[in-house]
C-alpha atoms as a PDB file:
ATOM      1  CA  UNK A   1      -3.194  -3.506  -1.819  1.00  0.00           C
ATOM      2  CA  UNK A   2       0.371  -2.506  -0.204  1.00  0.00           C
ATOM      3  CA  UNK A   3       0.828   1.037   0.204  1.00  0.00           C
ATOM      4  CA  UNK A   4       3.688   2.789   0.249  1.00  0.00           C
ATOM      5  CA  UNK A   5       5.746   5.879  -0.355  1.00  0.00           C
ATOM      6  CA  UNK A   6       8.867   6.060  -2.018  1.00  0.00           C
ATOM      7  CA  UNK A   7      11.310   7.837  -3.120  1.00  0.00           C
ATOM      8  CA  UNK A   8      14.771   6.832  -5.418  1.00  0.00           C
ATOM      9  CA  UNK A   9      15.253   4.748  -8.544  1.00  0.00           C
ATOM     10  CA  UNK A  10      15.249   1.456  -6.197  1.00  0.00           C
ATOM     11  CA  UNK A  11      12.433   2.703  -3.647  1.00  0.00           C
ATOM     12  CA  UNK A  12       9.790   0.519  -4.528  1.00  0.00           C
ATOM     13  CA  UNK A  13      12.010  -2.958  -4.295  1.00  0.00           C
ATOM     14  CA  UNK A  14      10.936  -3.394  -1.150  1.00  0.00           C
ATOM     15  CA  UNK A  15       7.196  -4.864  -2.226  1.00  0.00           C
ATOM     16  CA  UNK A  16       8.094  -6.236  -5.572  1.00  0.00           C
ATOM     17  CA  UNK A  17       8.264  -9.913  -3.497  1.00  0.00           C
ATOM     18  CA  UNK A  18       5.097  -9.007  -1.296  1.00  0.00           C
ATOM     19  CA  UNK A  19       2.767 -11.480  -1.048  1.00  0.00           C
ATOM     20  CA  UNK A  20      -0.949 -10.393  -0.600  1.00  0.00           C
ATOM     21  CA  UNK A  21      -2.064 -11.463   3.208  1.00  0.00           C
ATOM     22  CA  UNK A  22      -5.813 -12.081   1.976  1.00  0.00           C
ATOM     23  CA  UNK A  23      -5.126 -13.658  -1.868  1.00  0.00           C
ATOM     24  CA  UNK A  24      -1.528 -14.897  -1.022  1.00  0.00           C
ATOM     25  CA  UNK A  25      -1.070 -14.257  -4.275  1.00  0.00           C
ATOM     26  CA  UNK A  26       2.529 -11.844  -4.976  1.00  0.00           C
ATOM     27  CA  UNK A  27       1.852  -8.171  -5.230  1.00  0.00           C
ATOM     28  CA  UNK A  28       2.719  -7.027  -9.204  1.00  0.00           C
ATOM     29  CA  UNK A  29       5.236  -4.236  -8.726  1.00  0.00           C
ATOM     30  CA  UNK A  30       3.697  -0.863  -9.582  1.00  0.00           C
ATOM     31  CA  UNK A  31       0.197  -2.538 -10.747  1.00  0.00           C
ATOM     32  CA  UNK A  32      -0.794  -4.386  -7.209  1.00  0.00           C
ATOM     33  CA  UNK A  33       1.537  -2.357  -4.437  1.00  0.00           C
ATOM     34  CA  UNK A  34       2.865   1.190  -5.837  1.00  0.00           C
ATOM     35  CA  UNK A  35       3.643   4.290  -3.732  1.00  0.00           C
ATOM     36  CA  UNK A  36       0.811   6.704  -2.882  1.00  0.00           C
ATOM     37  CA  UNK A  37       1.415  10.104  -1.551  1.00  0.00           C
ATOM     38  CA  UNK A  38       0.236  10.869   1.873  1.00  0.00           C
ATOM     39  CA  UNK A  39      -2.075  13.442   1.000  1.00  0.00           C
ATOM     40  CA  UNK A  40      -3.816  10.892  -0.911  1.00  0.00           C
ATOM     41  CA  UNK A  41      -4.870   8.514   2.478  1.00  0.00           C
ATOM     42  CA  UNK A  42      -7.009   8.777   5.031  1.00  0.00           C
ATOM     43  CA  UNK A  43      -7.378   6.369   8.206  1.00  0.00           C
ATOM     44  CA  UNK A  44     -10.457   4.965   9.145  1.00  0.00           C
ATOM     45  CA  UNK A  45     -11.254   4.227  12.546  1.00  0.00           C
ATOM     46  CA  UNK A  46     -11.588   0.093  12.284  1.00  0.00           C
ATOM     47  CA  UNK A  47      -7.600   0.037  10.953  1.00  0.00           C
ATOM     48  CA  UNK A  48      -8.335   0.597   7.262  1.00  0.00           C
ATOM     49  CA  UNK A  49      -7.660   3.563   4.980  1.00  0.00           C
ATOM     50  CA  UNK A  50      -9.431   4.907   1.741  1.00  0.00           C
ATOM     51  CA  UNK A  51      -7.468   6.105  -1.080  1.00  0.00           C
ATOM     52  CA  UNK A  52      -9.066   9.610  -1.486  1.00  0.00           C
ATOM     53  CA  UNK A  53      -8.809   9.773  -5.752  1.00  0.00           C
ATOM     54  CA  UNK A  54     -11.018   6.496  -5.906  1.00  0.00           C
ATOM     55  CA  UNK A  55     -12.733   6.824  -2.454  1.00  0.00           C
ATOM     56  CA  UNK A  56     -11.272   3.392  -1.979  1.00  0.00           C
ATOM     57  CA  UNK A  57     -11.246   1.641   0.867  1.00  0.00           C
ATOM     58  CA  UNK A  58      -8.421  -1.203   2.305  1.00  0.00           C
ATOM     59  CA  UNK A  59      -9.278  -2.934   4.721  1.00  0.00           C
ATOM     60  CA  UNK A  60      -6.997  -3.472   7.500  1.00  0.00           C
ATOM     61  CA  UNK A  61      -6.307  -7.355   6.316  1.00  0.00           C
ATOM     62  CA  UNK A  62      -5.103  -5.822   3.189  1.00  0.00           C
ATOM     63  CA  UNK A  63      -2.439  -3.275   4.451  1.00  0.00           C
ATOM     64  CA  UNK A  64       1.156  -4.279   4.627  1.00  0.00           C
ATOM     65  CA  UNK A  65       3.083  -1.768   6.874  1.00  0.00           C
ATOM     66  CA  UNK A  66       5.929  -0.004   4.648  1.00  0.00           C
ATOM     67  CA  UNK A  67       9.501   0.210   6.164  1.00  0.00           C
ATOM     68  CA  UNK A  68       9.726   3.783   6.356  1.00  0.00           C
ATOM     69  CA  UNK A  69       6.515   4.276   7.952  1.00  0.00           C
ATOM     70  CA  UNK A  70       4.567   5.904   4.703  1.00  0.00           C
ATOM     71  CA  UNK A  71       2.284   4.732   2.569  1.00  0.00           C
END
């Protein structure tokens, strides 16, 4: 899972080519890698995060860094 925050009609371009680093298969744009809001993350202590809705957790393999530094 990519995250990422976003703003603008051509935001989210950025991860439409991503390429999962555990899968290596390419991130679906909005399905796979979509903008979260920051409110909605919390960092664990090992790297990861966990996407509060869900109570997911992505582990640190999983995270691709977004270019303006959200999620």
């Amino acid at each position: 899972m990519c995250l990422a925050a976003a703003t603008g009609a051509n935001a989210h371009d950025w991860y439409e080519n991503k390429v999962d680093p555990v899968t290596k298969f390419k991130c679906c744009g909005g399905y796979d890698c979509r903008p979260i809001p920051q409110s909605s993350v919390q960092s664990r202590v090992d790297g990861g995060y966990v996407y509060l809705p869900d109570d997911f957790n992505i582990p640190r393999d999983r995270v691709q860094e977004s270019p303006d530094d959200q999620y």
